[in-house]
N, C-alpha and C. Protein backbone atom coordinates (compact mmCIF):
# COMPACT_ATOMS: atom_id res chain seq x y z
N UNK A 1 0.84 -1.17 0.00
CA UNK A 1 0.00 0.00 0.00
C UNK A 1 0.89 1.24 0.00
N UNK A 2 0.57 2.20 -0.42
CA UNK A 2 1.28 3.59 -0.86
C UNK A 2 0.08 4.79 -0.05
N UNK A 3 1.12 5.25 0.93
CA UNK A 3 0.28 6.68 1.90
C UNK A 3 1.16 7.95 0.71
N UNK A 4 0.13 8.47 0.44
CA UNK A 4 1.36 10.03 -0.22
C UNK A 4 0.60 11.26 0.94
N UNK A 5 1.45 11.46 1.69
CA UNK A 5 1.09 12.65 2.34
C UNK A 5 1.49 14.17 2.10
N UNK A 6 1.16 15.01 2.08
CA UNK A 6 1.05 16.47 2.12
C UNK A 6 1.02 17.49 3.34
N UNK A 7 1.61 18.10 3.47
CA UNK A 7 1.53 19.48 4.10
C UNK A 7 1.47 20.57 3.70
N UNK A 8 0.93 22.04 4.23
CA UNK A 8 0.56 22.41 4.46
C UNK A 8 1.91 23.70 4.79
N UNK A 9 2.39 24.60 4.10
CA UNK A 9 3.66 25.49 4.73
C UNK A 9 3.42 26.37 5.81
N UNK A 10 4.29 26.18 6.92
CA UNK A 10 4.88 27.36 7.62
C UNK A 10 4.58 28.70 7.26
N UNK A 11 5.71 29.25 6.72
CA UNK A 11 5.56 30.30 6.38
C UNK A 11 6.72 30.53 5.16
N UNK A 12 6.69 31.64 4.60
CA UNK A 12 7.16 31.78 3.18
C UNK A 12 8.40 31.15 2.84
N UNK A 13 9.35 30.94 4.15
CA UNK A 13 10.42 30.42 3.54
C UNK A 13 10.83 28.86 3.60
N UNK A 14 9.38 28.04 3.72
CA UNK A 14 9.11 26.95 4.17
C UNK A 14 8.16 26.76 2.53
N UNK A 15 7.58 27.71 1.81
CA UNK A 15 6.99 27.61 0.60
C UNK A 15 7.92 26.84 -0.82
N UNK A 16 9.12 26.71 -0.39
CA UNK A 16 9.80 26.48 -1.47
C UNK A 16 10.13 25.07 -1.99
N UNK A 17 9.32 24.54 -0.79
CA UNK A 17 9.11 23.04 -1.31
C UNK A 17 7.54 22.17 -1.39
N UNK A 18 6.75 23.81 -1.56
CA UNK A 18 5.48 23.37 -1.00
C UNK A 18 4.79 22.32 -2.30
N UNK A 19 3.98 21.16 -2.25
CA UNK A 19 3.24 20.62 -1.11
C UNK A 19 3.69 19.69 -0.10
N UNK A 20 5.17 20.02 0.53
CA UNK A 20 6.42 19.09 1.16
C UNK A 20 5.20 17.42 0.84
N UNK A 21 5.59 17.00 -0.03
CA UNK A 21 4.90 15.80 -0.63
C UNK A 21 5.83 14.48 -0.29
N UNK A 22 5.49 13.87 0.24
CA UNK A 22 6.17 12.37 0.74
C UNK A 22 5.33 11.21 0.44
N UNK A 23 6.22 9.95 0.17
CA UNK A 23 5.29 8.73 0.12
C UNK A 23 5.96 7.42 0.69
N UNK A 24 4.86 6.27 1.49
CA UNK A 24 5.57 5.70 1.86
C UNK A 24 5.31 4.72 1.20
N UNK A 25 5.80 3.52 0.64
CA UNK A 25 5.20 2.71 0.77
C UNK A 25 5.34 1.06 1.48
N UNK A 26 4.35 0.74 1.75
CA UNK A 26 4.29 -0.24 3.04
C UNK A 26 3.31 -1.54 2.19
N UNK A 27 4.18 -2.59 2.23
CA UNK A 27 3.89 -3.88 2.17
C UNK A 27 2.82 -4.55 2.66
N UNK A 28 2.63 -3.89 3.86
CA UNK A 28 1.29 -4.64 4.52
C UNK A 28 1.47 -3.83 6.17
N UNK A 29 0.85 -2.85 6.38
CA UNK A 29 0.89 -1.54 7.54
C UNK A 29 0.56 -3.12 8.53
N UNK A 30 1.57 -2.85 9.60
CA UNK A 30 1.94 -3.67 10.67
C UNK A 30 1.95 -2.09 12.16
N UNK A 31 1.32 -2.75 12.74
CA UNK A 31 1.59 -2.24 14.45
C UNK A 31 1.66 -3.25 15.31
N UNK A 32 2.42 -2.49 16.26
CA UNK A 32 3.70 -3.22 17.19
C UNK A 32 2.18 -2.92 18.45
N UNK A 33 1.96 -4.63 19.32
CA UNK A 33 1.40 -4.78 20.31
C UNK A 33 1.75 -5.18 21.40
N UNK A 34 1.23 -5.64 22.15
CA UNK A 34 2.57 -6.38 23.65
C UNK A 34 2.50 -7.62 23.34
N UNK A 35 1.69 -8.24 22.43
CA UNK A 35 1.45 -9.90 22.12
C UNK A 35 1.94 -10.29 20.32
N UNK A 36 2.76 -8.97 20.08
CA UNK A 36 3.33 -8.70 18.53
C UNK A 36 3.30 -7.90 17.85
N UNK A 37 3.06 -8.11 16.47
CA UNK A 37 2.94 -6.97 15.36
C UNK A 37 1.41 -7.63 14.55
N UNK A 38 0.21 -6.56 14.40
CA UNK A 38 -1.13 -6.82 13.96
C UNK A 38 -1.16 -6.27 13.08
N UNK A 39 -1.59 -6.71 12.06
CA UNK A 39 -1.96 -5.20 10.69
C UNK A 39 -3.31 -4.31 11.19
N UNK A 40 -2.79 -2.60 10.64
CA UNK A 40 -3.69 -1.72 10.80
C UNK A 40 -5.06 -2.03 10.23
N UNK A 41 -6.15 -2.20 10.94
CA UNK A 41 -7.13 -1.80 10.42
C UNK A 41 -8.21 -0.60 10.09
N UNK A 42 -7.65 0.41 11.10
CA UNK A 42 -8.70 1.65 11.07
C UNK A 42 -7.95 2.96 11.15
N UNK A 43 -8.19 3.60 10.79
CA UNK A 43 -7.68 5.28 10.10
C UNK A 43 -6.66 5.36 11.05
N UNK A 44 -7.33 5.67 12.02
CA UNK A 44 -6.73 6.06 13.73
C UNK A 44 -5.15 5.70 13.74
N UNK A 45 -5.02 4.22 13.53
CA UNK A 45 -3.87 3.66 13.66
C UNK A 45 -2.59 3.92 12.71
N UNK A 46 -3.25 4.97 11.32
CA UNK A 46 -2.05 5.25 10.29
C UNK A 46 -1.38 6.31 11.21
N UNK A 47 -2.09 7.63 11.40
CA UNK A 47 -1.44 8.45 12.05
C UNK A 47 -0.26 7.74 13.37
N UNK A 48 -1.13 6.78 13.88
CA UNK A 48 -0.20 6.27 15.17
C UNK A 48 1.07 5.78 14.81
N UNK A 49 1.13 5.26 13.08
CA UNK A 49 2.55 4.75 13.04
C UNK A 49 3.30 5.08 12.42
N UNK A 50 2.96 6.63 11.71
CA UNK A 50 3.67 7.40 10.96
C UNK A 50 4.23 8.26 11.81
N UNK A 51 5.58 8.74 11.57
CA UNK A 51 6.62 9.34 12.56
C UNK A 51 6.09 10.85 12.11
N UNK A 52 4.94 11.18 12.53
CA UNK A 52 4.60 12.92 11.90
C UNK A 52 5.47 14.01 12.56
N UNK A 53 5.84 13.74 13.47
CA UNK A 53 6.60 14.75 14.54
C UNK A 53 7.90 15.06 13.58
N UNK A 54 8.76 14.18 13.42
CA UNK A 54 9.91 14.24 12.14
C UNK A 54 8.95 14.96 10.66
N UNK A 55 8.20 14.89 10.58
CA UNK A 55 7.28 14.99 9.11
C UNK A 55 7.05 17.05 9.23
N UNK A 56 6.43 17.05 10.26
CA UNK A 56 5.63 18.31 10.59
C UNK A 56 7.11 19.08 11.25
N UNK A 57 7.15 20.40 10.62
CA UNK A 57 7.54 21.77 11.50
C UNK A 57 7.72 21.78 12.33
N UNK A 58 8.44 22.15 13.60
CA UNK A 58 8.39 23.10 14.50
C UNK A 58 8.60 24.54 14.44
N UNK A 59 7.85 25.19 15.25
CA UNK A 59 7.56 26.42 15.21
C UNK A 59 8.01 27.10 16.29
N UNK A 60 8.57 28.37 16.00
CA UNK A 60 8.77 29.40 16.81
C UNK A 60 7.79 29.49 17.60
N UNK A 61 8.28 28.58 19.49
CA UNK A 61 6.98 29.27 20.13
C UNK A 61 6.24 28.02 20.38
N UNK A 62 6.41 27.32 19.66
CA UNK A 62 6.32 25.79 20.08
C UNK A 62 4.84 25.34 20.08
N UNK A 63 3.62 26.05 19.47
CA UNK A 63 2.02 26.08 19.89
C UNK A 63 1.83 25.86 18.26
N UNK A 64 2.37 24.93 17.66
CA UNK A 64 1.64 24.74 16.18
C UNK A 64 0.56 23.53 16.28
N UNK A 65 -0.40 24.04 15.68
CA UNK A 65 -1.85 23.06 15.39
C UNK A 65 -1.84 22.67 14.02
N UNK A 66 -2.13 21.30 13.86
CA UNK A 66 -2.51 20.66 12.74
C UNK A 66 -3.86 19.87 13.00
N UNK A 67 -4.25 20.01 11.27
CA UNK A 67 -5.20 18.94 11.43
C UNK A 67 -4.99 18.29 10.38
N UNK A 68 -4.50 16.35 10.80
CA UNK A 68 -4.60 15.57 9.87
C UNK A 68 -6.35 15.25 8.52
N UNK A 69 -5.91 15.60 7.70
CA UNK A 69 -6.95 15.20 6.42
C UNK A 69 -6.81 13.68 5.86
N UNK A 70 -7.76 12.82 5.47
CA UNK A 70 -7.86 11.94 4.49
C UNK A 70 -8.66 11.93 3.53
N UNK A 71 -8.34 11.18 2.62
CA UNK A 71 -9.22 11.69 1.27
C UNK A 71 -10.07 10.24 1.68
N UNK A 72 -11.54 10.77 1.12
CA UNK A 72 -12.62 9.93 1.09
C UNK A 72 -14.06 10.51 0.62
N UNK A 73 -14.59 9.94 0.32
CA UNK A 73 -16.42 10.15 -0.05
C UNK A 73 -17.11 9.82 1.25
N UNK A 74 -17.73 10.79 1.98
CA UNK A 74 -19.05 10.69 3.07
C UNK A 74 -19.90 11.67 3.01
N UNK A 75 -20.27 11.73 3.53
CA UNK A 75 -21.81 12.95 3.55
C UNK A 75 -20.89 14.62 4.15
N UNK A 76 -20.07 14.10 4.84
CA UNK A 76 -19.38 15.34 5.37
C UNK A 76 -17.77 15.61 5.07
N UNK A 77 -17.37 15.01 3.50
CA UNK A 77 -16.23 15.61 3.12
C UNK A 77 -16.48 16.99 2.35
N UNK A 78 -15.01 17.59 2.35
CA UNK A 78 -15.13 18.81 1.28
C UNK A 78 -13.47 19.09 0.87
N UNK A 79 -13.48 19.41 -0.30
CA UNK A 79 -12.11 19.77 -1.02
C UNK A 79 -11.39 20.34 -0.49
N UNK A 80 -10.20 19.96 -0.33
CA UNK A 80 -8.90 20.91 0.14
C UNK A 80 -8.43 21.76 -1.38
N UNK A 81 -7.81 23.05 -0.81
CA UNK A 81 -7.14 23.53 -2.23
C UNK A 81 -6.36 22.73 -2.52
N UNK A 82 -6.34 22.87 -4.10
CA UNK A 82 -5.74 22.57 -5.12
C UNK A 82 -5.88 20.71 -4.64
N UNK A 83 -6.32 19.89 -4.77
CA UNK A 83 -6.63 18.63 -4.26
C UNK A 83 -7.61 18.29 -5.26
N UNK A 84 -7.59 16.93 -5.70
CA UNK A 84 -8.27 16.69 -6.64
C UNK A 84 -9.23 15.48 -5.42
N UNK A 85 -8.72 15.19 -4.54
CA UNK A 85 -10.23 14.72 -3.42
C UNK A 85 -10.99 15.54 -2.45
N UNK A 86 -11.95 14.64 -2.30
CA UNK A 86 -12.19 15.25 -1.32
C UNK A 86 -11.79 14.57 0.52
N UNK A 87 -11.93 15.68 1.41
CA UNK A 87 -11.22 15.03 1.77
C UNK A 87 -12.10 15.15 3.92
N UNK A 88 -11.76 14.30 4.92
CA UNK A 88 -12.38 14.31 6.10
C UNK A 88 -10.96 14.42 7.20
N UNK A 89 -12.01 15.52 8.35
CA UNK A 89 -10.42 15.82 9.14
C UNK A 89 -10.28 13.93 9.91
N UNK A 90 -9.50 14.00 10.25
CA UNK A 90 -8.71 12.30 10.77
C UNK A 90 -8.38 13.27 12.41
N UNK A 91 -7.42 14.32 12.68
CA UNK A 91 -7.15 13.98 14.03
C UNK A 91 -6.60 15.30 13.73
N UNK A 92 -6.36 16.32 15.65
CA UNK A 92 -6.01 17.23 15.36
C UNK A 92 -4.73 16.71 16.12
N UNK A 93 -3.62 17.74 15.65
CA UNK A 93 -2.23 17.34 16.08
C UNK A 93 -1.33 18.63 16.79
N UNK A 94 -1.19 18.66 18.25
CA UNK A 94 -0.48 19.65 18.54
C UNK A 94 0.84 19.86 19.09
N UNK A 95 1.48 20.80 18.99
CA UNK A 95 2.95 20.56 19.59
C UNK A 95 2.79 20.12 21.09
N UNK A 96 2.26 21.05 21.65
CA UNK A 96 2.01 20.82 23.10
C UNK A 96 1.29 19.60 23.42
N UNK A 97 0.42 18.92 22.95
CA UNK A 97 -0.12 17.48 23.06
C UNK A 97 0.75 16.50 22.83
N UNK A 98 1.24 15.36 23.89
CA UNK A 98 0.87 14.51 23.59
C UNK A 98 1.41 13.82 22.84
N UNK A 99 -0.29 13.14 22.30
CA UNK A 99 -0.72 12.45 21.17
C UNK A 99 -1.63 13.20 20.49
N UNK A 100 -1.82 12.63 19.21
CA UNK A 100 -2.65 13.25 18.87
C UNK A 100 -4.47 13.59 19.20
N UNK A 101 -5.51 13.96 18.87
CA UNK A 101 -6.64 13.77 19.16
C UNK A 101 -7.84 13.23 17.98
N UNK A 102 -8.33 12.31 18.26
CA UNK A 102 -8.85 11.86 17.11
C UNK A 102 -10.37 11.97 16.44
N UNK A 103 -10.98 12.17 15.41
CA UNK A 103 -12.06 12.31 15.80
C UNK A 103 -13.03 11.34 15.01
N UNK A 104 -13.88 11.13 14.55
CA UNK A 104 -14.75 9.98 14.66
C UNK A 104 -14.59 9.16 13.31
N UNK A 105 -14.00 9.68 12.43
CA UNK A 105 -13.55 8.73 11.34
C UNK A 105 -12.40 8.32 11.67
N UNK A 106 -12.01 8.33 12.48
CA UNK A 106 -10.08 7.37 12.93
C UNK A 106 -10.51 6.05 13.51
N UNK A 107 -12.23 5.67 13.62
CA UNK A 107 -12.39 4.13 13.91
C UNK A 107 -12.97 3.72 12.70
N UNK A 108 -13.06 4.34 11.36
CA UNK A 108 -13.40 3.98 10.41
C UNK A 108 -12.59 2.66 9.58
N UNK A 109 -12.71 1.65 9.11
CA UNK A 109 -11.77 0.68 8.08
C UNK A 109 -10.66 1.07 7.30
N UNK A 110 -9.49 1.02 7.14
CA UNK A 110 -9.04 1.83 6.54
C UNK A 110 -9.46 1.83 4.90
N UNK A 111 -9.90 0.22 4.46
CA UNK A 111 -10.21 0.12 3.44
C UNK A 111 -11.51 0.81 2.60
N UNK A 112 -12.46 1.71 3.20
CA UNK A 112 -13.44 2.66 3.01
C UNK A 112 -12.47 3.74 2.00
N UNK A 113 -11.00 4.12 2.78
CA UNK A 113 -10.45 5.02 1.59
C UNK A 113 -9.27 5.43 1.15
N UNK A 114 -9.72 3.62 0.44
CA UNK A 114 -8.44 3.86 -0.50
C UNK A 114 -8.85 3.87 -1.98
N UNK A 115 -7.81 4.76 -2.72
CA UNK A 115 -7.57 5.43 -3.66
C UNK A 115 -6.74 4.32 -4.61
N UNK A 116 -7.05 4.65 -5.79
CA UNK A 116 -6.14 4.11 -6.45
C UNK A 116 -5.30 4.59 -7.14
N UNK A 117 -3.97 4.16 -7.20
CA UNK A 117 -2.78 4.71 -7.78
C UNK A 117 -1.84 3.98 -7.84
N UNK A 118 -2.16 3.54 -9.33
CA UNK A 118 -1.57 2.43 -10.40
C UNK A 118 -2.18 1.03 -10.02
N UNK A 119 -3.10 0.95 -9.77
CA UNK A 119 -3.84 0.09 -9.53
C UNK A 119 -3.44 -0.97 -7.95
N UNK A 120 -2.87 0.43 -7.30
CA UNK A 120 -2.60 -0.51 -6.03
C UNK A 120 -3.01 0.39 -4.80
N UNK A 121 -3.70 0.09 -3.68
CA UNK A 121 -4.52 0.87 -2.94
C UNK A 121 -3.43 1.96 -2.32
N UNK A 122 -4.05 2.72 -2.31
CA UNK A 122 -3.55 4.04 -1.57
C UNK A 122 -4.47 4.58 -0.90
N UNK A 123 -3.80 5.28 0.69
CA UNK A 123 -4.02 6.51 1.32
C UNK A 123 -3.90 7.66 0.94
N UNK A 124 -4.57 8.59 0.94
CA UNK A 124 -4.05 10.40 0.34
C UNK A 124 -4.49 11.23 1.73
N UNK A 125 -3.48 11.80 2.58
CA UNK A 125 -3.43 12.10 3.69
C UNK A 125 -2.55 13.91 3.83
N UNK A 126 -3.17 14.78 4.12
CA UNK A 126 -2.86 15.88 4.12
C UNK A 126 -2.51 16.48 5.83
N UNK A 127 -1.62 17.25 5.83
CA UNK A 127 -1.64 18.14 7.47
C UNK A 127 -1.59 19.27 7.19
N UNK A 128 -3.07 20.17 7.16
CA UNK A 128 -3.37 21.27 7.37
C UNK A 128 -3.26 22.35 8.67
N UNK A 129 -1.83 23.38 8.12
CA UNK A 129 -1.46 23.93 9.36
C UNK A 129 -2.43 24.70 9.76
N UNK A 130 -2.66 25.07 11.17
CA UNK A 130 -3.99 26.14 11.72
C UNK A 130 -3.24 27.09 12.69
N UNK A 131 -2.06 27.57 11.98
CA UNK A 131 -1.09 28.40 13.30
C UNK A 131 -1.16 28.30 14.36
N UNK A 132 -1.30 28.99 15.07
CA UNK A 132 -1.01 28.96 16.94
C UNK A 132 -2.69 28.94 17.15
N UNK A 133 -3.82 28.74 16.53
CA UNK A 133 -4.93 28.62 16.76
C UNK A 133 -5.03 27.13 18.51
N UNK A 134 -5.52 27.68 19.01
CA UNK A 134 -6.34 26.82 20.05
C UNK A 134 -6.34 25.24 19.83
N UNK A 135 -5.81 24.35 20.16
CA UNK A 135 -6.11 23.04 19.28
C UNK A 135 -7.38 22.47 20.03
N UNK A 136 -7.61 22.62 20.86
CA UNK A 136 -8.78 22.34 21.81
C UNK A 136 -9.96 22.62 20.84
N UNK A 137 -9.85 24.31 20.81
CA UNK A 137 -11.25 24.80 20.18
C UNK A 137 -11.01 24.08 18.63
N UNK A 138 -10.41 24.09 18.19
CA UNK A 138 -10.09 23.07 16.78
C UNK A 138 -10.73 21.85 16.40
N UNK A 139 -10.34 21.11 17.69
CA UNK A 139 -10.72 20.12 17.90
C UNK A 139 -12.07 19.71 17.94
N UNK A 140 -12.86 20.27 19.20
CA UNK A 140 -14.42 21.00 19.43
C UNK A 140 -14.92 21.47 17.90
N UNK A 141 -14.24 22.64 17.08
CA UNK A 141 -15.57 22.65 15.92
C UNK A 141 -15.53 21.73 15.22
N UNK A 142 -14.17 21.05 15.07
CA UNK A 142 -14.35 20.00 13.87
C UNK A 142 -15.20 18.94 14.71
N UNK A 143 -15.23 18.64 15.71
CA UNK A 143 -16.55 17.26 16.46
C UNK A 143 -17.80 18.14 16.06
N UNK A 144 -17.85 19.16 16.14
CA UNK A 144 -19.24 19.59 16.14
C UNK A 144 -19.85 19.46 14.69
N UNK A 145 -18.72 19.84 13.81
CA UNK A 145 -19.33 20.46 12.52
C UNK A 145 -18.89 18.92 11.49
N UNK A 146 -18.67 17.79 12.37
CA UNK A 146 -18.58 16.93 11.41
C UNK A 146 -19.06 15.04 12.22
N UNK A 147 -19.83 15.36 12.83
CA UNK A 147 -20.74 14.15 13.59
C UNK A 147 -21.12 13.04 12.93
């Protein structure tokens, strides 16, 4: 399986490689348990085993908010710019947190959305920066405004 992820720039001098575009690809997505290694089954668990912290910015100030995107068809996706899917928030991600926070499509299958590209399933996974915005309140409208 092939994740191509995207971000989202900093600021202008972070633009010069924008859509910092990466891909992994993975044989068969494995997570590490106390009784072994299980394959991923649900959204939730990609973010858990992708090293985003190495992936994502740090910021002057240390309060950067993200919100992980996946591309999919539901009643409550909508287009990211320039994105040819559409796409549902997955989890908000903050410097100061943690872990991440997840919200109700991260217990979804992962197989609901995958994409194809070259005829072999893919993830299409975006991190939309939200500056020093609140990740809490972030968090809160996206539960509200996507139930």
């Amino acid at each position: 399986m092939i994740i191509n992820i995207t971000r989202d720039s900093v600021c202008m001098g972070d633009d010069c490689d924008a859509p910092h575009t990466t891909t992994l690809e993975i044989l068969e997505i494995l997570t590490m348990t106390s009784s072994g290694h299980r394959k991923i089954t649900h959204l939730g668990e990609v973010i858990a085993c992708f090293d985003y912290q190495s992936y994502l910015p740090s910021i002057s100030g240390g309060q950067a908010t993200w919100v992980a995107w996946i591309a999919g068809e539901t009643t409550h996706s909508q287009a990211l710019p320039s994105n040819e899917y559409s796409f549902i928030p997955l989890a908000v991600i903050a410097e100061q947190w943690q872990e991440p926070r997840y919200l109700l499509v991260a217990n979804q299958p992962i197989e609901r959305f995958y994409c194809s590209d070259n005829n072999q399933p893919s993830l299409q996974l975006h991190f939309a920066y939200q500056q020093q915005q609140d990740p809490m309140q972030v968090y809160v409208e996206l539960m509200n405004r996507y139930k």
